[in-house]
Protein backbone atom coordinates (compact mmCIF):
# COMPACT_ATOMS: atom_id res chain seq x y z
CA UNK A 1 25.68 -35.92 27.09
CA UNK A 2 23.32 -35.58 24.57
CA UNK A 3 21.76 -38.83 23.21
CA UNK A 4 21.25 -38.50 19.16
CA UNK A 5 18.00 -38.62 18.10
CA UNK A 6 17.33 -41.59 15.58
CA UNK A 7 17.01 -38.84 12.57
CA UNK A 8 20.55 -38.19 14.07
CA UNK A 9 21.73 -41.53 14.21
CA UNK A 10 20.28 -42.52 10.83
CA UNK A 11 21.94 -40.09 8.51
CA UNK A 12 24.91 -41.07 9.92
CA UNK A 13 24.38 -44.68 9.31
CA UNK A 14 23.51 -43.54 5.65
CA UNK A 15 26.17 -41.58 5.25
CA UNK A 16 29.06 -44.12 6.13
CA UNK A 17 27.70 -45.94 3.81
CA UNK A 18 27.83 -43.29 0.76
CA UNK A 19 30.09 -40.68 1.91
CA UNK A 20 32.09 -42.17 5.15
CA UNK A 21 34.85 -39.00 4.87
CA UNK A 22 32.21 -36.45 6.09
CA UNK A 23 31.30 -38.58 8.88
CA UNK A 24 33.29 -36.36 11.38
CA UNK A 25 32.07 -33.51 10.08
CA UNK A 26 28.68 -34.14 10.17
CA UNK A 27 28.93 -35.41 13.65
CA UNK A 28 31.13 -32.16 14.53
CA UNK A 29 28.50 -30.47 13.10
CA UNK A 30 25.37 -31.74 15.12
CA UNK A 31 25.37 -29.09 17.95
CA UNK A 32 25.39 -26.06 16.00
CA UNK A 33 22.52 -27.17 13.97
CA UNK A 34 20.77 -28.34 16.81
CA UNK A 35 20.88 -24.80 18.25
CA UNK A 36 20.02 -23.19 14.92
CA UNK A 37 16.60 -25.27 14.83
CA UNK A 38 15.97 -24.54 18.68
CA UNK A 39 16.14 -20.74 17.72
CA UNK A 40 14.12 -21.24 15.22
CA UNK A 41 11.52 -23.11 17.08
CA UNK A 42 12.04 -20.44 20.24
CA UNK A 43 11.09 -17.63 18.08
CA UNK A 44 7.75 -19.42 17.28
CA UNK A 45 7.36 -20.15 20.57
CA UNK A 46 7.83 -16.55 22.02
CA UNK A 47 6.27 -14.72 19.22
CA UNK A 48 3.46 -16.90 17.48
CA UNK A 49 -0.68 -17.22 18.62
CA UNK A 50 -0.19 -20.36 19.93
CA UNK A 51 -3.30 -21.70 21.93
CA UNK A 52 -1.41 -23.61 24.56
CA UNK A 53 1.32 -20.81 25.59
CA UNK A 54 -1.36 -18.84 28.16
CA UNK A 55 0.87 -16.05 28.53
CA UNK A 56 4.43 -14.62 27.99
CA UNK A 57 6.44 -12.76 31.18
CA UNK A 58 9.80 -10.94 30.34
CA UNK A 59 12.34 -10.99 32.99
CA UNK A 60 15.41 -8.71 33.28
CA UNK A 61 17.59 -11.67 31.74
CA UNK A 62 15.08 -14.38 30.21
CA UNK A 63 11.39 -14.88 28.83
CA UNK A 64 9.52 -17.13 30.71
CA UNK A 65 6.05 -18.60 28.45
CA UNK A 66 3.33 -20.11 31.04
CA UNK A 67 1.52 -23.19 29.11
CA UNK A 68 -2.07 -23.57 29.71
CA UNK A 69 -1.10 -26.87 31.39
CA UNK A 70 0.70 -25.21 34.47
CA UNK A 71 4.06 -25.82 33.28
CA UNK A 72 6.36 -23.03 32.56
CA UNK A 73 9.15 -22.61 30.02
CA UNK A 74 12.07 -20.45 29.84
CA UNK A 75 14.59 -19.35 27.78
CA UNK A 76 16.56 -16.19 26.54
CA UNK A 77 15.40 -13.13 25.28
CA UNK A 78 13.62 -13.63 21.79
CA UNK A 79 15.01 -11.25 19.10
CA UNK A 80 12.06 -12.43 16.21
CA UNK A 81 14.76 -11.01 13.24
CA UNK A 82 17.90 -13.23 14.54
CA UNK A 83 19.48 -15.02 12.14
CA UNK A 84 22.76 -16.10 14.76
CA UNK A 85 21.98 -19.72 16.80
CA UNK A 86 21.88 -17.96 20.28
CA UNK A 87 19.99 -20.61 21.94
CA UNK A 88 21.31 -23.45 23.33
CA UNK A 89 18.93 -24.76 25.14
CA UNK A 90 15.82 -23.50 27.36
CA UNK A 91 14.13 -24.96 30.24
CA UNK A 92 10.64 -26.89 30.48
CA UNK A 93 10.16 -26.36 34.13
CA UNK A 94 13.06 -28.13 35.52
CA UNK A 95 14.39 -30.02 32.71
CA UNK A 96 16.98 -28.43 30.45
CA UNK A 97 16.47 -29.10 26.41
CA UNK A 98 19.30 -28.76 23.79
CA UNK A 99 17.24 -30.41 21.18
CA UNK A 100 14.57 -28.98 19.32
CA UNK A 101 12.48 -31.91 18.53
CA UNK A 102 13.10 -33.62 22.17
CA UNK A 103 11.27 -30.16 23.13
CA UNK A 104 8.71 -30.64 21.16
CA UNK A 105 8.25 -34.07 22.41
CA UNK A 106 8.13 -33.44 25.60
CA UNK A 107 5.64 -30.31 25.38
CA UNK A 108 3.02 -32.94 24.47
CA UNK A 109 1.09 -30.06 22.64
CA UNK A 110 -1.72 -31.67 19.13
CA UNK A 111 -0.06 -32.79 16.26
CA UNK A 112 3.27 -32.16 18.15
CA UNK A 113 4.65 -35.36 17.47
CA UNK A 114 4.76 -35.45 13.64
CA UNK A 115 6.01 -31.65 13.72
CA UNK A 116 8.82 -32.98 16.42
CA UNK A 117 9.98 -35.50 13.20
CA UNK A 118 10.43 -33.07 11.11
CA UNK A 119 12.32 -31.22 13.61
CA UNK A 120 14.58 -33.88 14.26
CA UNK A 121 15.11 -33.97 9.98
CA UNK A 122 15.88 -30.68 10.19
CA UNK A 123 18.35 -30.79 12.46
CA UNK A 124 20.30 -33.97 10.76
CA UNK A 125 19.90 -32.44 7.37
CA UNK A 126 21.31 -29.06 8.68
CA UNK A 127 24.51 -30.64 10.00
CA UNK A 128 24.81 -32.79 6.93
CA UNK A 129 24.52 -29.72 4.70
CA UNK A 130 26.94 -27.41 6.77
CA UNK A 131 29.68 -30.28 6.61
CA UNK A 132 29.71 -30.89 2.75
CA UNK A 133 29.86 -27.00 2.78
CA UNK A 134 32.28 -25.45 0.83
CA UNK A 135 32.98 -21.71 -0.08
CA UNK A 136 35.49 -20.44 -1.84
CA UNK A 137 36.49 -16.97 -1.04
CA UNK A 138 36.55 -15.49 -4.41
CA UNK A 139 32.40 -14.38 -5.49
CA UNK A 140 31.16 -16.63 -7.95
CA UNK A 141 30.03 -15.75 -11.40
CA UNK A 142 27.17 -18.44 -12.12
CA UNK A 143 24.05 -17.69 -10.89
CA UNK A 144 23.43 -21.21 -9.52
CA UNK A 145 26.83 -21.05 -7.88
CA UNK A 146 25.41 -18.56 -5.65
CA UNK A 147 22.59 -20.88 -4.59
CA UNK A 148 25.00 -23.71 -3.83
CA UNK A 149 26.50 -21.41 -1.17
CA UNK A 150 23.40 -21.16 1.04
CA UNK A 151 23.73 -24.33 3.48
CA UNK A 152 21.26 -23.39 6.26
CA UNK A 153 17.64 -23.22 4.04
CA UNK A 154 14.88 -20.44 5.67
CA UNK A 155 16.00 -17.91 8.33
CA UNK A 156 13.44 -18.49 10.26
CA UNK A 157 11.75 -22.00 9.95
CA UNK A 158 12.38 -24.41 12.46
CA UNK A 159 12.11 -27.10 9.09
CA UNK A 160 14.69 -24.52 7.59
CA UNK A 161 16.51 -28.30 6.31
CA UNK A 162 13.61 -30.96 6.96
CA UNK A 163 13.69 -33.04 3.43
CA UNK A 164 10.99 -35.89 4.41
CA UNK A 165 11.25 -38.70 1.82
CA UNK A 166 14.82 -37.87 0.75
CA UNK A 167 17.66 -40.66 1.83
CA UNK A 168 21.47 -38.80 2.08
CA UNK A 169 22.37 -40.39 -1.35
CA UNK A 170 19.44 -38.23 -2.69
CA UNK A 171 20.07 -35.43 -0.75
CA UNK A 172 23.85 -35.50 -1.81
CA UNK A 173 22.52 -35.67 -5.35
CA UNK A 174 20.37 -33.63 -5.34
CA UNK A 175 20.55 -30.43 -2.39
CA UNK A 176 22.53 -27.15 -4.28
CA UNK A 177 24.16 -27.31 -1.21
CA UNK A 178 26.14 -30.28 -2.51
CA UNK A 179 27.10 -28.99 -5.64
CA UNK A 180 25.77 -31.94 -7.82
CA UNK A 181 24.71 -32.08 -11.30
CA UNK A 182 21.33 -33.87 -11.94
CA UNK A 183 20.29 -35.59 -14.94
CA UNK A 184 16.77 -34.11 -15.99
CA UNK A 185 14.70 -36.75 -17.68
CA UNK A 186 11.89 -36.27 -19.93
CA UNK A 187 8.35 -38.09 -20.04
CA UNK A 188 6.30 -38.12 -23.08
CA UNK A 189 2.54 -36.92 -23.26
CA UNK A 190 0.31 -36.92 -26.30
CA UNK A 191 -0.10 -32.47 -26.79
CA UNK A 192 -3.73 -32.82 -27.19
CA UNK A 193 -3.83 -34.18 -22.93
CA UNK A 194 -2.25 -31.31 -21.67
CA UNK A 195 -2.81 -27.97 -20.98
CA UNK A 196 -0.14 -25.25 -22.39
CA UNK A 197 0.72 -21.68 -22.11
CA UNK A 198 3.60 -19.66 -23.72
CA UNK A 199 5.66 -21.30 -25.93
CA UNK A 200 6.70 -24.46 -25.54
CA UNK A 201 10.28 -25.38 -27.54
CA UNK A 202 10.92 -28.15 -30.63
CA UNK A 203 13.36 -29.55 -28.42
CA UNK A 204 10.49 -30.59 -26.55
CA UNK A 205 8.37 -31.89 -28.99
CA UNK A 206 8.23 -35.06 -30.45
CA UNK A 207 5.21 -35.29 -32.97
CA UNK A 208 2.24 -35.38 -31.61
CA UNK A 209 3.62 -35.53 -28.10
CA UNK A 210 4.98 -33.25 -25.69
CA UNK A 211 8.21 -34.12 -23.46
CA UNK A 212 7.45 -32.85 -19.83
CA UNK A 213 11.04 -32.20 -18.30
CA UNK A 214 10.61 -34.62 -14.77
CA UNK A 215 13.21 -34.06 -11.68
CA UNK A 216 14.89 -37.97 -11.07
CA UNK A 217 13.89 -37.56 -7.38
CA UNK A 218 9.85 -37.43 -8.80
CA UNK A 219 9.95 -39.68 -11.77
CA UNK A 220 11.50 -42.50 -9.14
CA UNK A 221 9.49 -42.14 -5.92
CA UNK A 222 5.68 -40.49 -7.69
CA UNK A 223 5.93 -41.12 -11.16
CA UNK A 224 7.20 -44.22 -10.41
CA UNK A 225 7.75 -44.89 -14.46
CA UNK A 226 10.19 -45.08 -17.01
CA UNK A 227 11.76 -41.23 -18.37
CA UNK A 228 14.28 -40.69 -21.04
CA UNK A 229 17.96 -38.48 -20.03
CA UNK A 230 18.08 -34.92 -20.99
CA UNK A 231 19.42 -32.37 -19.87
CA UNK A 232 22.40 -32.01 -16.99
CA UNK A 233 21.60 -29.04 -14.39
CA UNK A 234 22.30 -27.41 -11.56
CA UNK A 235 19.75 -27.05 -8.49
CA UNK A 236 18.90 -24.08 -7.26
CA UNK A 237 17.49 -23.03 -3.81
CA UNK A 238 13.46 -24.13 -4.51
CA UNK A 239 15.71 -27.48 -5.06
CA UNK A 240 13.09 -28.32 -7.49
CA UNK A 241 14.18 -25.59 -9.94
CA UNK A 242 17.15 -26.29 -12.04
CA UNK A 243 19.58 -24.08 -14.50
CA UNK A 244 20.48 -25.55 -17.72
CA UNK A 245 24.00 -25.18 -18.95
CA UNK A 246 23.60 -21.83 -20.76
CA UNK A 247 19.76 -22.12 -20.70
CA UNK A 248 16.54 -21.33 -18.87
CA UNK A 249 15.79 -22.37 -15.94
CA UNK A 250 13.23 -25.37 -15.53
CA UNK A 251 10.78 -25.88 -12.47
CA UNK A 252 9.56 -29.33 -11.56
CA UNK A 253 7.21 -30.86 -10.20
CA UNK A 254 8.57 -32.28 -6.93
CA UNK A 255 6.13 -33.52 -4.74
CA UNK A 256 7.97 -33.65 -1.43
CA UNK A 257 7.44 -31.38 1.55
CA UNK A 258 9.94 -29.25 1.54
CA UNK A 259 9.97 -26.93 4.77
CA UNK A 260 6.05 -26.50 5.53
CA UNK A 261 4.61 -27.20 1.40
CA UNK A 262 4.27 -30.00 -1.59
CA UNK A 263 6.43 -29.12 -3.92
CA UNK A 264 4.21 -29.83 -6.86
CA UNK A 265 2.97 -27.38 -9.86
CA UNK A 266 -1.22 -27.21 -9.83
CA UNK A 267 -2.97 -26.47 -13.07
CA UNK A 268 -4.04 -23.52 -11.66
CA UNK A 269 -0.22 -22.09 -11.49
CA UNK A 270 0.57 -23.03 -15.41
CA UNK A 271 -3.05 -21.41 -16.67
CA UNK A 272 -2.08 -18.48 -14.87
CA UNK A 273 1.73 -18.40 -15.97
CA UNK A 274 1.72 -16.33 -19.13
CA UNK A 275 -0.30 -13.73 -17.91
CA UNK A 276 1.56 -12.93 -14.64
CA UNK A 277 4.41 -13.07 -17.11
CA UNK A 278 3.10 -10.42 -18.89
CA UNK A 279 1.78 -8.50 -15.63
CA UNK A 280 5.43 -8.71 -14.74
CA UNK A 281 7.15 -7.24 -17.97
CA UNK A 282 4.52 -4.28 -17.66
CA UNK A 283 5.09 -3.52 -13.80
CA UNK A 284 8.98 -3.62 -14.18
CA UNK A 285 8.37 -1.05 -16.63
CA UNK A 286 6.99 1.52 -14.53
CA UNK A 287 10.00 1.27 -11.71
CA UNK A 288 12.75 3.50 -13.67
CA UNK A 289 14.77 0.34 -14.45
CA UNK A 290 15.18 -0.55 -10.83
CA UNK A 291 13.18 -4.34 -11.03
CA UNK A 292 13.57 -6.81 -13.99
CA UNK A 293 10.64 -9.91 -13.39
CA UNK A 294 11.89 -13.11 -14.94
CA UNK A 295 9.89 -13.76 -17.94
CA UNK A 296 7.89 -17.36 -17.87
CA UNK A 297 8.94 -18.89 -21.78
CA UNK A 298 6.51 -21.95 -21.76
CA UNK A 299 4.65 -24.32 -19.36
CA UNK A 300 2.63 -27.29 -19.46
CA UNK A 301 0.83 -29.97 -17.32
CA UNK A 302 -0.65 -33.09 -17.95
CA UNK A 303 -3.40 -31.98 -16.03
CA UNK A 304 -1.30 -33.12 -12.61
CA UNK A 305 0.30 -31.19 -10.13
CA UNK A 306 2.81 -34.35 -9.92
CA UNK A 307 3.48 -33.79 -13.74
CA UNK A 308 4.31 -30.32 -14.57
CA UNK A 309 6.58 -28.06 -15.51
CA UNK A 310 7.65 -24.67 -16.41
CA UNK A 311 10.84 -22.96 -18.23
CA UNK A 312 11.79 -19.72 -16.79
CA UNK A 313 14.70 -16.80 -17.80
CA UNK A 314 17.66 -17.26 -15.81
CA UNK A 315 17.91 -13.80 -13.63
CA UNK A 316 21.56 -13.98 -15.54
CA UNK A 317 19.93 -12.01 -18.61
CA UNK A 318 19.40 -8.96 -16.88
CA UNK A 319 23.50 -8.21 -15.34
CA UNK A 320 25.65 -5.97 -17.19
CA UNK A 321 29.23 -6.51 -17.54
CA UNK A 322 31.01 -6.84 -14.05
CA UNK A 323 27.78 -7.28 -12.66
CA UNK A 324 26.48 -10.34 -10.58
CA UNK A 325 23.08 -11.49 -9.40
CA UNK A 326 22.73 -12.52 -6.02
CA UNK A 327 19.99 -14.18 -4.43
CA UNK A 328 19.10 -12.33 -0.87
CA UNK A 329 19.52 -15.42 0.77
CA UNK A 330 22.55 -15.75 -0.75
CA UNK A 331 24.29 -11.74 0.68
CA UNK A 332 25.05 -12.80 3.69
CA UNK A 333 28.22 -14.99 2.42
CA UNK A 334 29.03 -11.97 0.95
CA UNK A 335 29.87 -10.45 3.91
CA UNK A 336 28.06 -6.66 2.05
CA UNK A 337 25.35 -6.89 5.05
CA UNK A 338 28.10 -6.19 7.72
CA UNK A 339 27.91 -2.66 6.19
CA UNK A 340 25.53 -0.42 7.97
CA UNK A 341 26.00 2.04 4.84
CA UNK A 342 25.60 -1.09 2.44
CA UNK A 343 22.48 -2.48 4.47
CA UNK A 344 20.97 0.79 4.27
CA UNK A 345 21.17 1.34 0.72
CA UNK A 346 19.90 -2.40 -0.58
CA UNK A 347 17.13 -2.04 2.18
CA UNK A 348 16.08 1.32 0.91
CA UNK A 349 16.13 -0.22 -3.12
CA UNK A 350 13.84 -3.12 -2.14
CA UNK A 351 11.37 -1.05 -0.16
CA UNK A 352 11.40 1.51 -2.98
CA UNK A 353 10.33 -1.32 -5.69
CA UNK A 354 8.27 -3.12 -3.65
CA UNK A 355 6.03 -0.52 -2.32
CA UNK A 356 6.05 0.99 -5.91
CA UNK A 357 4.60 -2.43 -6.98
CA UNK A 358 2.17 -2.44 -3.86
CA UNK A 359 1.17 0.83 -4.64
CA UNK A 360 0.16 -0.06 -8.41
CA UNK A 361 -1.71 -3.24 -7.49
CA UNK A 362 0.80 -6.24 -6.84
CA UNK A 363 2.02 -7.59 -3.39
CA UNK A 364 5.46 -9.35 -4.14
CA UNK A 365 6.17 -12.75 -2.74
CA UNK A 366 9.70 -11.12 -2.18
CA UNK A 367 11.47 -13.63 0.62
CA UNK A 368 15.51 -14.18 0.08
CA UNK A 369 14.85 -17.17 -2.28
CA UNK A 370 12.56 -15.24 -4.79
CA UNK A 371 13.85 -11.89 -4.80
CA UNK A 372 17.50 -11.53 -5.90
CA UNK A 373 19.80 -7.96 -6.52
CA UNK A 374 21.79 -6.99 -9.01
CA UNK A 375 25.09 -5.73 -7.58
CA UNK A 376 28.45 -4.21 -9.61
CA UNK A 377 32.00 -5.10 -9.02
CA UNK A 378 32.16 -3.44 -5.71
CA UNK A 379 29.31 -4.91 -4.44
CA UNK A 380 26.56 -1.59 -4.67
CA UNK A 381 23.29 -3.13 -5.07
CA UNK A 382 22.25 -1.72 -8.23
CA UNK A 383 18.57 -3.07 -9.15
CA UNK A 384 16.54 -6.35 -8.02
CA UNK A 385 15.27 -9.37 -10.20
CA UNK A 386 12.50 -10.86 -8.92
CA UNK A 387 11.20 -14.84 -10.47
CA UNK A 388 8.52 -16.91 -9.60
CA UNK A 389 5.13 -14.62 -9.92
CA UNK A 390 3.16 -18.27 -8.96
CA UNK A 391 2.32 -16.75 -5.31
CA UNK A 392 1.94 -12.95 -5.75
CA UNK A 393 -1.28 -11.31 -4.75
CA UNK A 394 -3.19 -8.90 -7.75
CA UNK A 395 -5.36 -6.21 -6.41
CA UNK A 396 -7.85 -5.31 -9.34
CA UNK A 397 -8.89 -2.34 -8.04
CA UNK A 398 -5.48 -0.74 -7.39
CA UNK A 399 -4.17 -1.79 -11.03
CA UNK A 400 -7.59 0.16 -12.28
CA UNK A 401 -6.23 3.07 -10.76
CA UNK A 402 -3.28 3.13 -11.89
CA UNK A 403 -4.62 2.53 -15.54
CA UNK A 404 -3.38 -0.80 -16.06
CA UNK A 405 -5.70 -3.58 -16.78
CA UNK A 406 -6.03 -6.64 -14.77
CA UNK A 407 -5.15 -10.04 -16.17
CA UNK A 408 -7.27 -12.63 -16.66
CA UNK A 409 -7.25 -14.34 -13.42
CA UNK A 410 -9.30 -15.32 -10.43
CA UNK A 411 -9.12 -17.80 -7.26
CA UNK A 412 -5.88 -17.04 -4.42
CA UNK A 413 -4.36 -14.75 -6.35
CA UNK A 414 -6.39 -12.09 -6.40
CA UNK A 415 -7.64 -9.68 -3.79
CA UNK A 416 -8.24 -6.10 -3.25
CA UNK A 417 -7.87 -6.81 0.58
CA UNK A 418 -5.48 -4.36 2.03
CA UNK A 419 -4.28 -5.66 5.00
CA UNK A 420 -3.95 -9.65 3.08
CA UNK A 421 -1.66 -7.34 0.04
CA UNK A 422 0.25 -6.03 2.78
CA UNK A 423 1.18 -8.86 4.85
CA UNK A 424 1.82 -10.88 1.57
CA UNK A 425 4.76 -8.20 0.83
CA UNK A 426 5.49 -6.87 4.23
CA UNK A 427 5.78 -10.38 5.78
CA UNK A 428 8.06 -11.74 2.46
CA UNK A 429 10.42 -8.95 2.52
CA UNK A 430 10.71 -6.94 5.83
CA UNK A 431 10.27 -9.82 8.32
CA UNK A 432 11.68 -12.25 5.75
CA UNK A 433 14.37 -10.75 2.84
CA UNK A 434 15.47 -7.56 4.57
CA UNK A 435 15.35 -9.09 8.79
CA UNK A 436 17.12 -11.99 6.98
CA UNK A 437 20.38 -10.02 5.71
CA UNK A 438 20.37 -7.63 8.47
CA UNK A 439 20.21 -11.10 11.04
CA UNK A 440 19.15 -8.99 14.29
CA UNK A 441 16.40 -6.67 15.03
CA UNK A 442 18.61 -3.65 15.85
CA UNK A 443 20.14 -4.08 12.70
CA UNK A 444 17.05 -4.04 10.76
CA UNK A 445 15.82 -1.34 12.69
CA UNK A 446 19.06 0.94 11.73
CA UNK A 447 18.16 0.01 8.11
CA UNK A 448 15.00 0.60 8.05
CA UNK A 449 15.29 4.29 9.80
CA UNK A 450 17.84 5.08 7.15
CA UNK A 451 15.92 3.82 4.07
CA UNK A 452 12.32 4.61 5.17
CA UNK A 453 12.43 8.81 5.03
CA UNK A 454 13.10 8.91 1.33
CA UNK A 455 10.42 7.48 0.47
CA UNK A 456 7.38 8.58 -1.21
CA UNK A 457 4.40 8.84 1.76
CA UNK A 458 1.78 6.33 0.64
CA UNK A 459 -0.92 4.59 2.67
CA UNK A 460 1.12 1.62 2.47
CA UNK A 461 4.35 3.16 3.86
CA UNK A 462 2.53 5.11 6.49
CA UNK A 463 1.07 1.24 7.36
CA UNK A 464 4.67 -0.24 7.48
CA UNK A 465 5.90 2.51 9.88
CA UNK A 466 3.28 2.55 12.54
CA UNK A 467 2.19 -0.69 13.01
CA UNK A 468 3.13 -4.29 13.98
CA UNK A 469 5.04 -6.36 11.44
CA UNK A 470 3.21 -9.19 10.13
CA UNK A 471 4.89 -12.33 9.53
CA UNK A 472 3.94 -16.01 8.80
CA UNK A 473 3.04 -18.17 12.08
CA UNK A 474 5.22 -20.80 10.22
CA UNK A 475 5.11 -23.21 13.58
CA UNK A 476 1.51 -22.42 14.26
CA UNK A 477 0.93 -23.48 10.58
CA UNK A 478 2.79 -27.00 11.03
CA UNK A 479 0.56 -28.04 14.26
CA UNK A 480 -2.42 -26.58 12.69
CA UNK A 481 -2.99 -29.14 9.68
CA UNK A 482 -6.53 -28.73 9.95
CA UNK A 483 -6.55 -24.91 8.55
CA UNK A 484 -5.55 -24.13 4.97
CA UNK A 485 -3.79 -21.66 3.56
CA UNK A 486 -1.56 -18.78 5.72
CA UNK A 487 -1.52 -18.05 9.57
CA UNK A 488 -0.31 -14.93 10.82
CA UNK A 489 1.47 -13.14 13.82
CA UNK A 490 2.43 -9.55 14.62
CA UNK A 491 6.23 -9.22 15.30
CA UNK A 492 7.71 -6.18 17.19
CA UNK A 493 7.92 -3.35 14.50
CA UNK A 494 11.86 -2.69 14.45
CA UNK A 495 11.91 0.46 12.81
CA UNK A 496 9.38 1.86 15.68
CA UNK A 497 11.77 0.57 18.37
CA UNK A 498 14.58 2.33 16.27
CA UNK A 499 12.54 5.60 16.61
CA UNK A 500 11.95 4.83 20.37
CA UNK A 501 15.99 4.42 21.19
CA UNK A 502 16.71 7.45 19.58
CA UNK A 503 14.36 9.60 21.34
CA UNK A 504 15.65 8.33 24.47
């Protein structure tokens, strides 16, 4: 009998109190999402550079990792591209673990016990968001009521639901998952304190002062000062994004960790919004019509990350009639993925944009949340939409070559490193967008073998077939909060292993 954890036992309290009819549910829901975190944190475990897992031994029927402390720990056979909760539990020597951040607990491994909290959020926010779920069968039409239908938060991220900071009132109000509508505020700011790009709207002005759209969540717990009502909208997945009612969308500062970041918008992301706007509109044009980039209308900060915001086309612009816009995290309610035939085709649009881009000079940020696709009234994926250029990486040299001049940009952004531009896209789309909807590595591999010999041979291709895939060491990066910036590891290549099965 498992005991809950007090994460566990504390939304529940919460929630009696604001919601008492989803009680059951959330309780009924506890296992499941307590498996779906423990797969999540066994992938990380199998696969990632961890310093204290000494070595890895496959069995016929289980993986067993030997810890540099003597102890041993085994578990299933890791499939790094599953999406499905197929473990249970796993065994730390001779004691048997359901729970994800008991595990982590008990491995006793540096900075292990903050990263088992967060675990242990995850988990409780999980089951809280699969028991207010609610899907109707018929597709929606709204673009945001695509986003509300994606309960379970980052394929692959033990923190997939870990909201640190948020009580379940807020996270009802709050989560897309939920359904709510949230009342944007506004704070003022005198023009001449902040720094602008684009164009910012009269609906936002007031004199000599600029009103700084603030999410409630931010102006009560950072902010911690008065904001005027403005606008109701709907949340999308970043949570800190919103939609207006036939409007833009509108990013906010939000400065929570949400899954491994702070949610907040630097300086350096509004100087550099208009011209990766404009990088976008000129690299979409030079894909046949295949990729539309959300244009960036206006941004501003007070010269704050925790006050900041930006106004973004909805991805809504760019469908034709009968069309919808799905977000990739979003296809697998769709049920379109269960197609080989289907898979095939959407995996062989996004590798043919995405390498197109990489070739000219741009590694897309292209995970499920970011990238979306365009698909008609039968469901053929038609052409993608990608938003958010703030964590792209520019190569300089490769737009040179290509004839199209660099904008005016330095600092993280910009590299002409080729194997940092190809995990940035590889490692967002094939390990993350594409392993997502496919949710197994033979899957992925079936897709990628289909998709991958129409395309044109580049460098970049020819680096995607032969090699490793790199992916984000997303656990190595929670217990490593010393190092900044990205850690890496080198997942099983699925399209060679597709090659090697049929040669057998």
């Amino acid at each position: 009998m498992h005991r809950p954890s007090v994460a566990e036992a504390q939304v529940a309290e919460e929630l009696a109190a604001v919601r008492p009819g989803l009680l059951p549910r959330y309780s009924a829901e506890l296992p499941g999402a307590r498996a779906a975190v423990l797969t999540r944190l066994w992938r990380a475990l199998a696969h990632e550079p961890l310093p204290w897992v000494a070595g890895r031994v496959r069995g016929a029927h289980s993986l067993a990792l030997r810890l540099a402390d003597g102890r041993t720990l085994y578990g299933p056979h890791a499939d790094p591209y599953a999406t499905s909760a197929y473990v249970t539990g796993v065994r730390l020597d001779r004691e048997r673990h359901v729970d994800p951040a008991a595990l982590m607990t008990a491995l006793g491994v540096p900075h292990g016990a903050a990263f088992a909290a967060e675990l242990a959020h995850s988990v409780a926010s999980l089951a809280l968001s699969r028991a207010d779920a609610d899907h109707p069968k018929e597709w929606p039409d709204r673009d945001w009521e695509w986003e509300q239908r994606v309960t379970d938060g980052h394929p692959y991220h033990p923190g997939c639901r870990s909201r640190p900071g948020f009580s379940v009132a807020e996270q009802l109000a709050y989560g897309p998952e939920h359904r709510p509508v949230v009342e944007l505020g506004t704070v003022p700011v005198p023009a001449d304190g902040c720094l602008v790009t684009g164009e910012w709207p009269q609906e936002l002005r007031d004199g000599e002062r600029l009103l700084l759209p603030v999410h409630p969540w931010q102006a009560e717990h950072v902010l911690k000062g008065p904001y005027t009502p403005w606008r109701p909208a709907r949340p999308l997945l970043s949570l800190r994004t919103l939609a207006l009612p036939e409007g833009p969308h509108v990013k906010t500062a939000l400065s929570a960790r949400l899954t491994s970041s702070v949610r907040d918008i630097s300086p350096y992301s509004v100087r550099a919004a208009a011209p990766l706007s404009a990088l976008g509109e000129e690299l979409a044009a030079h894909t046949e019509g295949l990729l539309h980039v959300t244009r960036t209308l206006g941004a501003v900060s007070a010269h704050s990350p925790d006050l900041a915001a930006l106004l973004r086309e909805s991805p809504e612009v760019y469908a034709g009639p009968g069309e919808r816009v799905v977000p990739v995290a979003a296809l697998a309610t769709t049920g379109l993925p269960g197609s080989p035939a289907w898979l095939a085709a959407f995996t062989r649009l996004a590798l043919t944009v995405g390498l197109r881009l990489l070739e000219l000079g741009v590694a897309l940020e292209a995970h499920g949340q970011n990238l979306l696709v365009i698909v008609s009234a039968d469901g053929t994926p038609l052409r993608l939409v990608y938003r958010d250029l703030a964590d792209i990486r520019i190569s300089p040299a490769r737009l040179t070559r290509h004839g199209i001049t660099p904008p005016p940009l330095s600092g993280r952004l910009v590299t002409d490193d080729e194997t940092a531009l190809r995990r940035k896209l590889f490692g967002s789309l094939v390990a993350g967008a594409l392993a997502g909807t496919a949710g197994s590595g033979p899957a992925l591999g079936a897709a990628l073998s289909a998709a991958v010999p129409g395309l044109p041979d580049t460098p970049d291709l020819r680096g995607l077939r032969e090699g490793p895939l790199p992916a984000k060491a997303l656990t190595l990066m929670r217990l490593s909060p010393q190092t900044p910036g990205d850690q890496w590891t080198s997942l099983p290549n699925p399209l060679v292993l597709e090659h090697d099965r049929s040669d057998q």
